[in-house]
Each structure stands twice: as structure tokens, then as C-alpha cells.
N, C-alpha and C. Protein backbone atom coordinates (compact mmCIF):
# COMPACT_ATOMS: atom_id res chain seq x y z
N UNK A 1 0.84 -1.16 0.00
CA UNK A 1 0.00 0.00 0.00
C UNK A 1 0.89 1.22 0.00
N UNK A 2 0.70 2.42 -0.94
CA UNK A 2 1.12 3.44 -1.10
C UNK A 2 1.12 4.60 0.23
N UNK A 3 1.89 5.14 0.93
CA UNK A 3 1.37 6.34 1.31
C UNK A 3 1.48 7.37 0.81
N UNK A 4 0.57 7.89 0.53
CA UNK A 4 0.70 9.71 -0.03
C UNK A 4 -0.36 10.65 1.16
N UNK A 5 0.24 11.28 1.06
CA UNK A 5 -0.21 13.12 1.68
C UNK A 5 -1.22 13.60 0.95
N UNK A 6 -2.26 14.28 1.06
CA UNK A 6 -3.64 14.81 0.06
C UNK A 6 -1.57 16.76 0.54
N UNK A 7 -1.72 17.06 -0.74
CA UNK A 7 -1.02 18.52 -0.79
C UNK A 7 -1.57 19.26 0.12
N UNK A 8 -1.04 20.40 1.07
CA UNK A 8 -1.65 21.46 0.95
C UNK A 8 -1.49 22.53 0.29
N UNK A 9 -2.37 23.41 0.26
CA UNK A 9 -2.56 24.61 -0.21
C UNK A 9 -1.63 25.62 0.16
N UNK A 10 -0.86 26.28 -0.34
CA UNK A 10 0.02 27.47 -0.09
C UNK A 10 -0.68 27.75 1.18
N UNK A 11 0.25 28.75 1.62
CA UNK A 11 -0.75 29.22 3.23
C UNK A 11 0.22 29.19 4.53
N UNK A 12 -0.70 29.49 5.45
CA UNK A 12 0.39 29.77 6.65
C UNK A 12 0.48 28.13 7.53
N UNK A 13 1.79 28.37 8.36
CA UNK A 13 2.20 27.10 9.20
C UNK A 13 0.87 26.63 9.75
N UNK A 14 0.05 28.41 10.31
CA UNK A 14 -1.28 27.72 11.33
C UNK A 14 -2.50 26.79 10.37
N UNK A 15 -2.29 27.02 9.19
CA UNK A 15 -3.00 26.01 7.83
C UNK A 15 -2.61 24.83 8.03
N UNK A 16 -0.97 24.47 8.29
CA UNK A 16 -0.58 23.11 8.18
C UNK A 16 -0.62 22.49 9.20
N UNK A 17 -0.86 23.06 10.58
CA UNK A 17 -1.13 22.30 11.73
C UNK A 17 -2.38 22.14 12.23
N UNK A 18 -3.14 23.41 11.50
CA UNK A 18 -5.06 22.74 11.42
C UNK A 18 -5.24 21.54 10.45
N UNK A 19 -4.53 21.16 9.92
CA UNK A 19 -4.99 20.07 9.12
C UNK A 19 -4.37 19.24 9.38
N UNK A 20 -3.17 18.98 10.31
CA UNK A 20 -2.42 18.13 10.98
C UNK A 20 -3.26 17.43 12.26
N UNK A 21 -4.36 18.61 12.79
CA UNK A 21 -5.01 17.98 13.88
C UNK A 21 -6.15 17.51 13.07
N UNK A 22 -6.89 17.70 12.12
CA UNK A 22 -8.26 17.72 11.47
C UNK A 22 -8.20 16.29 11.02
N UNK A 23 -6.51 15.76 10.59
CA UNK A 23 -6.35 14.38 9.88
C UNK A 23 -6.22 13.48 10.56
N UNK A 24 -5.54 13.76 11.64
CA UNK A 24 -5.05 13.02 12.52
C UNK A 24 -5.60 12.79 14.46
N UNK A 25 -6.50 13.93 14.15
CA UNK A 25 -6.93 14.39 15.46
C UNK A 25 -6.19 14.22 16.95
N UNK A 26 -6.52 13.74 18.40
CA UNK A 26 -5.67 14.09 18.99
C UNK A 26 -5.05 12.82 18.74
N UNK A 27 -4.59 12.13 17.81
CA UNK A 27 -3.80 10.68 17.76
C UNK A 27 -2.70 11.20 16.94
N UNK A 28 -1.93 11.86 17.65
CA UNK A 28 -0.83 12.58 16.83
C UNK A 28 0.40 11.81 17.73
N UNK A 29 1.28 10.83 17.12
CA UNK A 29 2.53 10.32 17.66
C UNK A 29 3.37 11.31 17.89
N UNK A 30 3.97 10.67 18.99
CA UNK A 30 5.16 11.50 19.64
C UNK A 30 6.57 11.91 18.59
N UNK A 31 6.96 13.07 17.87
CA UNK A 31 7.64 13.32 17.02
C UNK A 31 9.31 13.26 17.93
N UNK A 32 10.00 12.56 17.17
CA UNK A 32 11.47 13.03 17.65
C UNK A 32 12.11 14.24 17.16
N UNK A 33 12.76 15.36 17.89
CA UNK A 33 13.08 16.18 17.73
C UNK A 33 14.20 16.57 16.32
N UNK A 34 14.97 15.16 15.94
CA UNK A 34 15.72 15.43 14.69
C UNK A 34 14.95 15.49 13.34
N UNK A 35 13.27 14.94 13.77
CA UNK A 35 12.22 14.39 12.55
C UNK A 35 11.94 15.71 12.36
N UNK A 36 11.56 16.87 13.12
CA UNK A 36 11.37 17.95 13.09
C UNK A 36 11.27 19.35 13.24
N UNK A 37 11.64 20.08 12.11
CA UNK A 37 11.94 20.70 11.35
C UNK A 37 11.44 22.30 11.61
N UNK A 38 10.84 22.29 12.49
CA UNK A 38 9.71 23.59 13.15
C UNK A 38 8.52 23.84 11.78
N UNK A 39 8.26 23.00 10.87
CA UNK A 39 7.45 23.09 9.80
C UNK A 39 5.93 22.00 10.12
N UNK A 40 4.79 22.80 10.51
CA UNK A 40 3.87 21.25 10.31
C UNK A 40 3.80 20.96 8.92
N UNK A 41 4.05 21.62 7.47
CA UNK A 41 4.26 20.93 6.75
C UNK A 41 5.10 19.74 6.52
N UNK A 42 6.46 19.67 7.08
CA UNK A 42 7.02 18.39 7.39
C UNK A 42 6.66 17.45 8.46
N UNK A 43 5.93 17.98 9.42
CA UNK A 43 4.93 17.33 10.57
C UNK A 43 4.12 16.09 9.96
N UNK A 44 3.52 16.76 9.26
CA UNK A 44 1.91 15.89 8.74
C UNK A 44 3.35 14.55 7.74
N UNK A 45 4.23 14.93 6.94
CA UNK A 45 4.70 13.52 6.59
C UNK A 45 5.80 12.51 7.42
N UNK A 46 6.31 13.31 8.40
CA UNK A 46 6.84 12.82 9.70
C UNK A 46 5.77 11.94 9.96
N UNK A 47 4.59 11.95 10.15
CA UNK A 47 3.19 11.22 11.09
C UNK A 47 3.11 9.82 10.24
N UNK A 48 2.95 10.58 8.92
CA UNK A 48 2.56 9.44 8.24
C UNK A 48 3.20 8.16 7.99
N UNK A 49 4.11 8.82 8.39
CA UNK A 49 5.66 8.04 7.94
C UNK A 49 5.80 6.84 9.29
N UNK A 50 5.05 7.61 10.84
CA UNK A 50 5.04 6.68 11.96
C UNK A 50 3.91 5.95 11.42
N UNK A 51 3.01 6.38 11.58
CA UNK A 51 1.99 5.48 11.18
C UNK A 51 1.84 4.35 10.37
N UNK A 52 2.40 4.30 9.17
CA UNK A 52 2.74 3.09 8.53
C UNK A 52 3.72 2.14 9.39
N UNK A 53 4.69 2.76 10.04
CA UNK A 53 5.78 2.12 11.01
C UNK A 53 4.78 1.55 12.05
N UNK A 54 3.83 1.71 12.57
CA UNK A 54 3.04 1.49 13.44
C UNK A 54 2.14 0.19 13.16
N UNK A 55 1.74 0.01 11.69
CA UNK A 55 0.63 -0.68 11.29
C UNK A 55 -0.50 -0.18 11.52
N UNK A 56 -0.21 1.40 11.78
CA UNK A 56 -1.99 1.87 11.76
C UNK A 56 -2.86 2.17 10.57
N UNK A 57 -2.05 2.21 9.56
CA UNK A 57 -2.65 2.47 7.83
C UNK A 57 -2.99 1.04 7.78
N UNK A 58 -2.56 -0.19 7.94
CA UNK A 58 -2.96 -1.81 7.84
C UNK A 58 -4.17 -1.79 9.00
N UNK A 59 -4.63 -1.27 10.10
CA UNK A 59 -5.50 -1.13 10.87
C UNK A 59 -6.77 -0.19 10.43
N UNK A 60 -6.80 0.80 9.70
CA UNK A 60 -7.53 2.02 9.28
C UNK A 60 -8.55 0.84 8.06
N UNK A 61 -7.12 0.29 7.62
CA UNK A 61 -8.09 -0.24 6.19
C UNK A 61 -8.86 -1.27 6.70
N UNK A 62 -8.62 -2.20 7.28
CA UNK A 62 -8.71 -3.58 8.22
C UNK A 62 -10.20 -2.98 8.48
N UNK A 63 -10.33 -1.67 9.90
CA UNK A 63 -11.50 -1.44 10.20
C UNK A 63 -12.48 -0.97 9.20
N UNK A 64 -12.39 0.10 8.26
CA UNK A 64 -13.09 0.74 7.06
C UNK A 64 -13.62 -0.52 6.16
N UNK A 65 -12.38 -1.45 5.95
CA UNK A 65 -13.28 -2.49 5.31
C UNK A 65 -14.96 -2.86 5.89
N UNK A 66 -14.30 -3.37 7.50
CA UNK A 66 -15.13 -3.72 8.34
C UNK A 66 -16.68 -3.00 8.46
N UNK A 67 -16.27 -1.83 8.36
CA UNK A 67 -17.56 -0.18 8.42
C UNK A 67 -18.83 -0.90 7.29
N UNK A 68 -17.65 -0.84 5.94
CA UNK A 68 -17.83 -1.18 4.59
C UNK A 68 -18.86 -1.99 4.58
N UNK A 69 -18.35 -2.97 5.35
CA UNK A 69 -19.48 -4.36 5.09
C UNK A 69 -20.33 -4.39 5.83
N UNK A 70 -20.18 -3.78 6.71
CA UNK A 70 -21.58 -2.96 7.64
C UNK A 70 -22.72 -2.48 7.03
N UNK A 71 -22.22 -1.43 6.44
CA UNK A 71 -23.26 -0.57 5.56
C UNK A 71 -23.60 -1.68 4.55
N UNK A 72 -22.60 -2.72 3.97
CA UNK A 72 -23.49 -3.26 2.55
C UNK A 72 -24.52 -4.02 3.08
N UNK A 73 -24.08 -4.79 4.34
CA UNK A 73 -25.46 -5.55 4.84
C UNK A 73 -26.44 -4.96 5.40
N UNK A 74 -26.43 -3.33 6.05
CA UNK A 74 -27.76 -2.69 6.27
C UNK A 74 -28.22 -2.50 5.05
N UNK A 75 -27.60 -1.89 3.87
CA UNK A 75 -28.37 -1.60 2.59
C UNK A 75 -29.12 -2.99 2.58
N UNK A 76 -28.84 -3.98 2.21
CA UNK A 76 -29.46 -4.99 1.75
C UNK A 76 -30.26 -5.57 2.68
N UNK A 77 -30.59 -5.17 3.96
CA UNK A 77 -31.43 -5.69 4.76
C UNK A 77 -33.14 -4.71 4.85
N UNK A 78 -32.72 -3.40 4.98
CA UNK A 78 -32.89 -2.08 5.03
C UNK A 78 -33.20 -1.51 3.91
N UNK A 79 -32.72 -1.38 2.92
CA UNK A 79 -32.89 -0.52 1.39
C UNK A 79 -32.01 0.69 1.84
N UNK A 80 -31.71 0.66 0.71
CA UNK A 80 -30.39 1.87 0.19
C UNK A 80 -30.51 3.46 0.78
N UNK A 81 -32.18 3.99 1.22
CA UNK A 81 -32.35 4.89 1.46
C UNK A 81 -32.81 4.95 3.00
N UNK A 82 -32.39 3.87 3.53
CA UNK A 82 -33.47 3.82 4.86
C UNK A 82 -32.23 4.33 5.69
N UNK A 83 -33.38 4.60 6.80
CA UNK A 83 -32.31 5.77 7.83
C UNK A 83 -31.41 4.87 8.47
N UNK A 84 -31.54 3.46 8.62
CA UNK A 84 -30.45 2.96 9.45
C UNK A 84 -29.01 2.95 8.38
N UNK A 85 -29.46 3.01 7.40
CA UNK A 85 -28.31 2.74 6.32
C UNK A 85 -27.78 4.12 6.24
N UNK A 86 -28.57 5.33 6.02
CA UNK A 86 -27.86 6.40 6.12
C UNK A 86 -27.31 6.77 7.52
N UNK A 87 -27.66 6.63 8.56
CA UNK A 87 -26.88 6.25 9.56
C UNK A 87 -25.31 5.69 9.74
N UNK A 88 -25.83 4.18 9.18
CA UNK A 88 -24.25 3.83 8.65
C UNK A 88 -23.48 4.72 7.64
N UNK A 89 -24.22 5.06 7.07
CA UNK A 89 -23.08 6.15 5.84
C UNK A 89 -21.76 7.49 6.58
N UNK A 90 -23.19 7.61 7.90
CA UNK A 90 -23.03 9.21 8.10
C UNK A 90 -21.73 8.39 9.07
N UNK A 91 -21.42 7.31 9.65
CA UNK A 91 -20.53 6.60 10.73
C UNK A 91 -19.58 6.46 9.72
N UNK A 92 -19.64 6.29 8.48
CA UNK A 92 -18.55 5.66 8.02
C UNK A 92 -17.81 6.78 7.05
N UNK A 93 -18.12 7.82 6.99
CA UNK A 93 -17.63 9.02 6.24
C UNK A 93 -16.32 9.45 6.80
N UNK A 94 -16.41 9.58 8.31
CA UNK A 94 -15.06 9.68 8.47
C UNK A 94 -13.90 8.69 7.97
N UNK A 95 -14.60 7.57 8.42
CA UNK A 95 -13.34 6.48 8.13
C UNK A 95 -12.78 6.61 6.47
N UNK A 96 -13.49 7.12 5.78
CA UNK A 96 -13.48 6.85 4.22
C UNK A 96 -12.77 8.63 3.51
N UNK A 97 -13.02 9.25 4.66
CA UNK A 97 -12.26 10.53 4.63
C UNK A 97 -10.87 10.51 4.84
N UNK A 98 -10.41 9.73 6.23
CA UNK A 98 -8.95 9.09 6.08
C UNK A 98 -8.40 8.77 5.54
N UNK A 99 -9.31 7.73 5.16
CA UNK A 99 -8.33 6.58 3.84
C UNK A 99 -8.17 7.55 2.48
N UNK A 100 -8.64 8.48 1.97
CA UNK A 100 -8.65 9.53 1.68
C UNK A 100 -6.95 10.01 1.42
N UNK A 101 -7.09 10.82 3.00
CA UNK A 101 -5.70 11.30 3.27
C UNK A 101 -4.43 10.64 3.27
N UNK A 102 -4.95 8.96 3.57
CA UNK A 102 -3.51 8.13 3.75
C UNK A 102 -3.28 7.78 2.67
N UNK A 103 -4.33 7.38 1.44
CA UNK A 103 -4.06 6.94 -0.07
C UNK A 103 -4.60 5.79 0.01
N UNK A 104 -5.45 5.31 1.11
CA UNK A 104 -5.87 3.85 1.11
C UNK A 104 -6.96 3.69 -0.25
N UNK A 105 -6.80 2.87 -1.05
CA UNK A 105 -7.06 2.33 -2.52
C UNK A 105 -8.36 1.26 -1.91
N UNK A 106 -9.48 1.58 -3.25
CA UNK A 106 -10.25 0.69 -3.34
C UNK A 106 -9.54 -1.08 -3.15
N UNK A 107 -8.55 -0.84 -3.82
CA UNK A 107 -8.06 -2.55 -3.64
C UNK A 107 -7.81 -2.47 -2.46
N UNK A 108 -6.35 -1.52 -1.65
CA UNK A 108 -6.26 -1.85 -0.66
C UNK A 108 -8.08 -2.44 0.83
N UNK A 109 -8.61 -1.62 0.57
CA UNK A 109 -9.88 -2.27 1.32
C UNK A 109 -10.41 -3.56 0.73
N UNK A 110 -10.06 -4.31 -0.57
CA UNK A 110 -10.73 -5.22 -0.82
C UNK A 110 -9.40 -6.05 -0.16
N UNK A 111 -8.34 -6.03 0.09
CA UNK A 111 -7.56 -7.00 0.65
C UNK A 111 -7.75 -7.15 1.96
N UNK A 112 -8.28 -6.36 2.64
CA UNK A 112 -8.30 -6.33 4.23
C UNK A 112 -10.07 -6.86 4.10
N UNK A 113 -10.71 -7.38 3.25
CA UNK A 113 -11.80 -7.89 3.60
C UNK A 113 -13.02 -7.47 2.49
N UNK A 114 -12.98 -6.06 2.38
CA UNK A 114 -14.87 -5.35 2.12
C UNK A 114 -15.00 -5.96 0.68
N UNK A 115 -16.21 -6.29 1.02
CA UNK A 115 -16.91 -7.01 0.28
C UNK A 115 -17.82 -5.88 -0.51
N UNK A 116 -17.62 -5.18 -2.12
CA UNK A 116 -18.50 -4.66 -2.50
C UNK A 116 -19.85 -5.45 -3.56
N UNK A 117 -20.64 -4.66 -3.60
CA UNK A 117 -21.68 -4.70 -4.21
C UNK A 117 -21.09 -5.49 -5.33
N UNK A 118 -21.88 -6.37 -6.28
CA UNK A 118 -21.62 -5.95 -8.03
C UNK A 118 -22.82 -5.32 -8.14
N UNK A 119 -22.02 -4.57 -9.54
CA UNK A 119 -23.17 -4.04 -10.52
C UNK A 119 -23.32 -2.60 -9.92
């Protein structure tokens, strides 16, 4: 599995450390002082960089799969529009916002499990 960074936007340091907490929230690993650089732009790939070291990108996908197959079996129990299913949607947006930021790939979630739809 790839990691990539979503870019940011030109802008100030306080830009790169609101989105350092927004991605990562308070689960921000303990940085060693040679990793950094007084930049949260080098912050946010310092993190990412633990995090894979961690197995928490193999954990993110692992659970999101998990979310995944949640929601496909309320859809199909429920119908596609029913509130328990949008429920599940509205639970699983974050997780799918992450994977997002970390680069987690449709495949990568089909290896850790989720089972999609056909068709």
C-alpha cells in the first residue's frame, strides 16, 4: 500500500497544523526532535511516515473495510435509502475521509476484507 499526503494549499504554518489535527486528530505520535523541522508541513509527513511504522494504515483499512461491510449488509437488509443505512453512511464518512488522506485504494480495502456490491 502506497502512502501519499492529500497537498496542501500554499498558506500559513497555522493552515498546516489545522490540518495536521483535522487528519489526525488528537492521535498525533510523539515526534522526535531530529524528525522535526519547526514546519507542520514536514509534521503531517513525519506522522505518516510513523503510522505506517506502526501498522496503523494496515488497521484504518482492516476497520473501514469492516464499516464497509456494515453498511453493505444494512443496505441490503434495510434498502439503500433507509435511515439505518444512512446512519451507517453518516458513521462511516469519516473512516473513508482518512483513507482519503492516507491513499488507502479501493483494492487496498478489498484486501483487508470489504466485500463490495456488483453491478
Amino acid at each position: 500500500m502506497g502512502t501519499t499526503m492529500t497537498p496542501l494549499q500554499p498558506g500559513t504554518e497555522a493552515t498546516a497544523q489545522a490540518a495536521a489535527f483535522a487528519i489526525f486528530g488528537s492521535d498525533i505520535p510523539p515526534i522526535d526532535p531530529e524528525e522535526y523541522d519547526g514546519s507542520w508541513r514536514t509534521t503531517l509527513h513525519v506522522i505518516a511516515e510513523e503510522w505506517v511504522g506502526e501498522g496503523r494504515f494496515e488497521r484504518h483499512a482492516a476497520r473501514t473495510a469492516a464499516a464497509l461491510n456494515a453498511l453493505f449488509a444494512t443496505q441490503k437488509l434495510y434498502g439503500v435509502g433507509s435511515p439505518e443505512t444512512r446512519a451507517d453512511s453518516d458513521r462511516l464518512q469519516p473512516l473513508i475521509d482518512r483513507c482519503r488522506h492516507f491513499g488507502i485504494t479501493t483494492a487496498d480495502l478489498i484486501r483487508h476484507g470489504a466485500q463490495f456490491p456488483e453491478g
